[in-house]
C-alpha atoms as a PDB file:
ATOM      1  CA  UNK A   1     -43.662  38.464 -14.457  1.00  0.00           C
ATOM      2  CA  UNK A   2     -42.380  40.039 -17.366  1.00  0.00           C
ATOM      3  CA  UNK A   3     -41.121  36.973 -19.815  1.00  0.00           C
ATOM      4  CA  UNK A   4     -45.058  36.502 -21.578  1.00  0.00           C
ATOM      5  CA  UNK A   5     -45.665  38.732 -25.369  1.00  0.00           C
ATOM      6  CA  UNK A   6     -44.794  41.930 -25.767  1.00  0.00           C
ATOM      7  CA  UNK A   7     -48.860  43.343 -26.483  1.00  0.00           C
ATOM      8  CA  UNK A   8     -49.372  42.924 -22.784  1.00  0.00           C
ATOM      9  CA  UNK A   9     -45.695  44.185 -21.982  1.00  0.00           C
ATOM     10  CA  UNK A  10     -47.682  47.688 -20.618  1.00  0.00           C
ATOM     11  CA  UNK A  11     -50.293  45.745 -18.810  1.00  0.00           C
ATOM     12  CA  UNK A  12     -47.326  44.061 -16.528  1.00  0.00           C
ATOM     13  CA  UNK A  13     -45.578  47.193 -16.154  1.00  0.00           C
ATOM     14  CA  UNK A  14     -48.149  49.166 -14.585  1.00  0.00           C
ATOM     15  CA  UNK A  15     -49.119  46.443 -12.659  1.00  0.00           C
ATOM     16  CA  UNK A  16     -45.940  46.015 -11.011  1.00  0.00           C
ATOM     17  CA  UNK A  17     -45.641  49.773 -10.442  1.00  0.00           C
ATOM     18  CA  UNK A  18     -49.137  49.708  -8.634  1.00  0.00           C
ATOM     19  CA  UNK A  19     -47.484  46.374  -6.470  1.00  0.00           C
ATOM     20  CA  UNK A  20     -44.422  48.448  -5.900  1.00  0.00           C
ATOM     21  CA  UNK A  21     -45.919  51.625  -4.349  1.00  0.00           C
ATOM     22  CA  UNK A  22     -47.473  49.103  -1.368  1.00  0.00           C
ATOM     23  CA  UNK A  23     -43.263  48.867  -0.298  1.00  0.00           C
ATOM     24  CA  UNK A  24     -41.311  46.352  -0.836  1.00  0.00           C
ATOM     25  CA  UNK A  25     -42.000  44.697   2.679  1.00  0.00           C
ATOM     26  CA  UNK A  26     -45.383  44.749   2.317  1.00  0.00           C
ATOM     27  CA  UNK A  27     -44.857  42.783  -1.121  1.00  0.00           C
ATOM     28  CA  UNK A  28     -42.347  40.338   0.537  1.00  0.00           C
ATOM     29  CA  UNK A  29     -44.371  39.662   3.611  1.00  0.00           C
ATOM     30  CA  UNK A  30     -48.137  39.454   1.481  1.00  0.00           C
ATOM     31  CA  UNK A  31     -46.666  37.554  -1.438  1.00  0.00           C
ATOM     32  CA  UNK A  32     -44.171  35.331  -0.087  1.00  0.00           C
ATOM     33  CA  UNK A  33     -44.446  34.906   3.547  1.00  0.00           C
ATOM     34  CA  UNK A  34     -48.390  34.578   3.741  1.00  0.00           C
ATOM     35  CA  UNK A  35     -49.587  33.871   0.078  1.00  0.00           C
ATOM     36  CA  UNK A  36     -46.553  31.206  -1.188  1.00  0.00           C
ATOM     37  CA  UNK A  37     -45.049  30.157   2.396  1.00  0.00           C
ATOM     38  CA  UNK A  38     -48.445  29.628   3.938  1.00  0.00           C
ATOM     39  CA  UNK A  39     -49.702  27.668   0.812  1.00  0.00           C
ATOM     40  CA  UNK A  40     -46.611  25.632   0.682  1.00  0.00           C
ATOM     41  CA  UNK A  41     -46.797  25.367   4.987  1.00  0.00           C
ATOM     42  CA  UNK A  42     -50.498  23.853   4.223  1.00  0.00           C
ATOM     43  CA  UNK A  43     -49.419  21.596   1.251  1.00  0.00           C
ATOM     44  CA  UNK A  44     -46.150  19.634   2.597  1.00  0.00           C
ATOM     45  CA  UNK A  45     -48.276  19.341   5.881  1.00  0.00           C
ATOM     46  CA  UNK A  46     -51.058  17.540   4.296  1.00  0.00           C
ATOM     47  CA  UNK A  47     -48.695  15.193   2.186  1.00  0.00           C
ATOM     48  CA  UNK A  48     -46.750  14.389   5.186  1.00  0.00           C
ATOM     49  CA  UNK A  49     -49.599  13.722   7.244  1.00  0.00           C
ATOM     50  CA  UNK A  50     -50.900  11.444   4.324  1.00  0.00           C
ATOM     51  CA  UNK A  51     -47.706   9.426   3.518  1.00  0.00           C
ATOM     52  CA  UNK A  52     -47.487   8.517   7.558  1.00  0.00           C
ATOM     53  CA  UNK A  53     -50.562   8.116   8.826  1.00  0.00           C
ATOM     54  CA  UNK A  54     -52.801   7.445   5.603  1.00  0.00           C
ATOM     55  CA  UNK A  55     -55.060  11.135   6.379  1.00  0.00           C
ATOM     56  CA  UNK A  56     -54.364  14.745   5.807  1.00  0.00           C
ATOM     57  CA  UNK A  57     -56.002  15.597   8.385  1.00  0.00           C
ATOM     58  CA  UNK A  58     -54.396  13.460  11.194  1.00  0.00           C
ATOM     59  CA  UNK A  59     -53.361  14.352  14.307  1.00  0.00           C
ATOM     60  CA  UNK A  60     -51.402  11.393  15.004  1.00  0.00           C
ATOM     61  CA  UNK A  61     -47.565  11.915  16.243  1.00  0.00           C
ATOM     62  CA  UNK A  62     -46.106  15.190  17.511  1.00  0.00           C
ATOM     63  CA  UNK A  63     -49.081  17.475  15.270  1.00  0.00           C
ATOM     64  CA  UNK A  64     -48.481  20.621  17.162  1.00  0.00           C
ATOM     65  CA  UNK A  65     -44.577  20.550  16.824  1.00  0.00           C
ATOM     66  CA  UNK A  66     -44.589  19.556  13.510  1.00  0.00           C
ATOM     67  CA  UNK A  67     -47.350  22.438  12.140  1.00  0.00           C
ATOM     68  CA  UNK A  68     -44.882  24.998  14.543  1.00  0.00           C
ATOM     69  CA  UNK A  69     -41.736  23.709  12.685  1.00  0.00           C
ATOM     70  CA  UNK A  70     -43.235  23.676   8.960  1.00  0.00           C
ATOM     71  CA  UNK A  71     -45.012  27.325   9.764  1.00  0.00           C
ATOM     72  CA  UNK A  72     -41.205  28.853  10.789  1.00  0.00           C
ATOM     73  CA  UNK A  73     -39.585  26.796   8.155  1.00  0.00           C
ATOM     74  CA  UNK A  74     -42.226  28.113   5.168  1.00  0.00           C
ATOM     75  CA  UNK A  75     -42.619  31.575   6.476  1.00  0.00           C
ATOM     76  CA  UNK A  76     -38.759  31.910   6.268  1.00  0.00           C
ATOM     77  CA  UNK A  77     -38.161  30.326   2.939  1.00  0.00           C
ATOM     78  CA  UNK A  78     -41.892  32.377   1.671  1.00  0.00           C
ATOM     79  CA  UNK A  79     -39.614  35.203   2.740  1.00  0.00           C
ATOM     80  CA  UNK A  80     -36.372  34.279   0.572  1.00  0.00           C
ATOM     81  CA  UNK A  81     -38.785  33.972  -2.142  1.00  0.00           C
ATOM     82  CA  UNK A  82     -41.061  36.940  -1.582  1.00  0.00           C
ATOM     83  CA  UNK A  83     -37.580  38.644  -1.674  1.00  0.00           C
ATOM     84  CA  UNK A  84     -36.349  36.681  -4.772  1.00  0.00           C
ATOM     85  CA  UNK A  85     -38.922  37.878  -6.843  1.00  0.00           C
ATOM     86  CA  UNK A  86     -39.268  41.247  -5.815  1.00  0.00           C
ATOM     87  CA  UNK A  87     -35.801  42.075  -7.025  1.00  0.00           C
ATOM     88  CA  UNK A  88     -36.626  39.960  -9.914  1.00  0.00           C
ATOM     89  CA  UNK A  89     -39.282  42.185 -10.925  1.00  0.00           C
ATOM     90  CA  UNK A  90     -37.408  45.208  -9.576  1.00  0.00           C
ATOM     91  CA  UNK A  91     -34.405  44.352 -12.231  1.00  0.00           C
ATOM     92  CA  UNK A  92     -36.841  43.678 -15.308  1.00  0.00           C
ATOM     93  CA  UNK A  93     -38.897  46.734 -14.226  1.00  0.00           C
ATOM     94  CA  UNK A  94     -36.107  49.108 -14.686  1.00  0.00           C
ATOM     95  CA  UNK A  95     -34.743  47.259 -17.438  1.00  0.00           C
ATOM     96  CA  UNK A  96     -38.258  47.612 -19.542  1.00  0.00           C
ATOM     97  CA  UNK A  97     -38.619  51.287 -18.294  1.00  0.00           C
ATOM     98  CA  UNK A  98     -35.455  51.611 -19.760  1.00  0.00           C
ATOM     99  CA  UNK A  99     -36.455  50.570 -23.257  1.00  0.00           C
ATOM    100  CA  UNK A 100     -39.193  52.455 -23.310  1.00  0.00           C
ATOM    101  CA  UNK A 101     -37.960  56.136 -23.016  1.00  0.00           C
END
């Protein structure tokens, strides 16, 4: 989040601080488990579904156990990453806040 020039360096820091005042859960849960997890859920879904059975949208096979398995799988690693980059952003945050006083 913070790694791009250094003009918009003020841009990214009070946009973090807005995203931070929702709570850190809130982040986690929005950004990772919904937004990233669900995306990725979706995505390895439809690939699967097209290597075996030649249609994204097939509902060939055990559908219904495989969509429950990928959605607990991707909401739990959505959450590792949700977490990941919250502390991330958390460590450059106070690093750049640091700088600047």
């Amino acid at each position: 989040m913070f790694n791009r020039s250094d003009n918009a360096r003020g841009n990214r820091l009070e946009h973090w601080a807005r995203l931070r005042m929702l709570g850190r859960s809130r982040f986690i849960w929005s950004y990772g488990v919904l937004r990233w997890g669900g995306f990725m859920c979706c995505f390895s879904l439809a690939v699967f579904h097209y290597r075996q059975f030649g249609s994204p949208w097939s509902l060939e096979g055990n559908a219904t156990f495989r969509l429950i398995l990928a959605a607990i799988v991707w909401a739990y690693v959505g959450y590792l990453y949700g977490r990941s980059v919250w502390n991330r952003n958390e460590r450059d945050y106070a690093a750049r806040r640091a700088t600047i006083r």
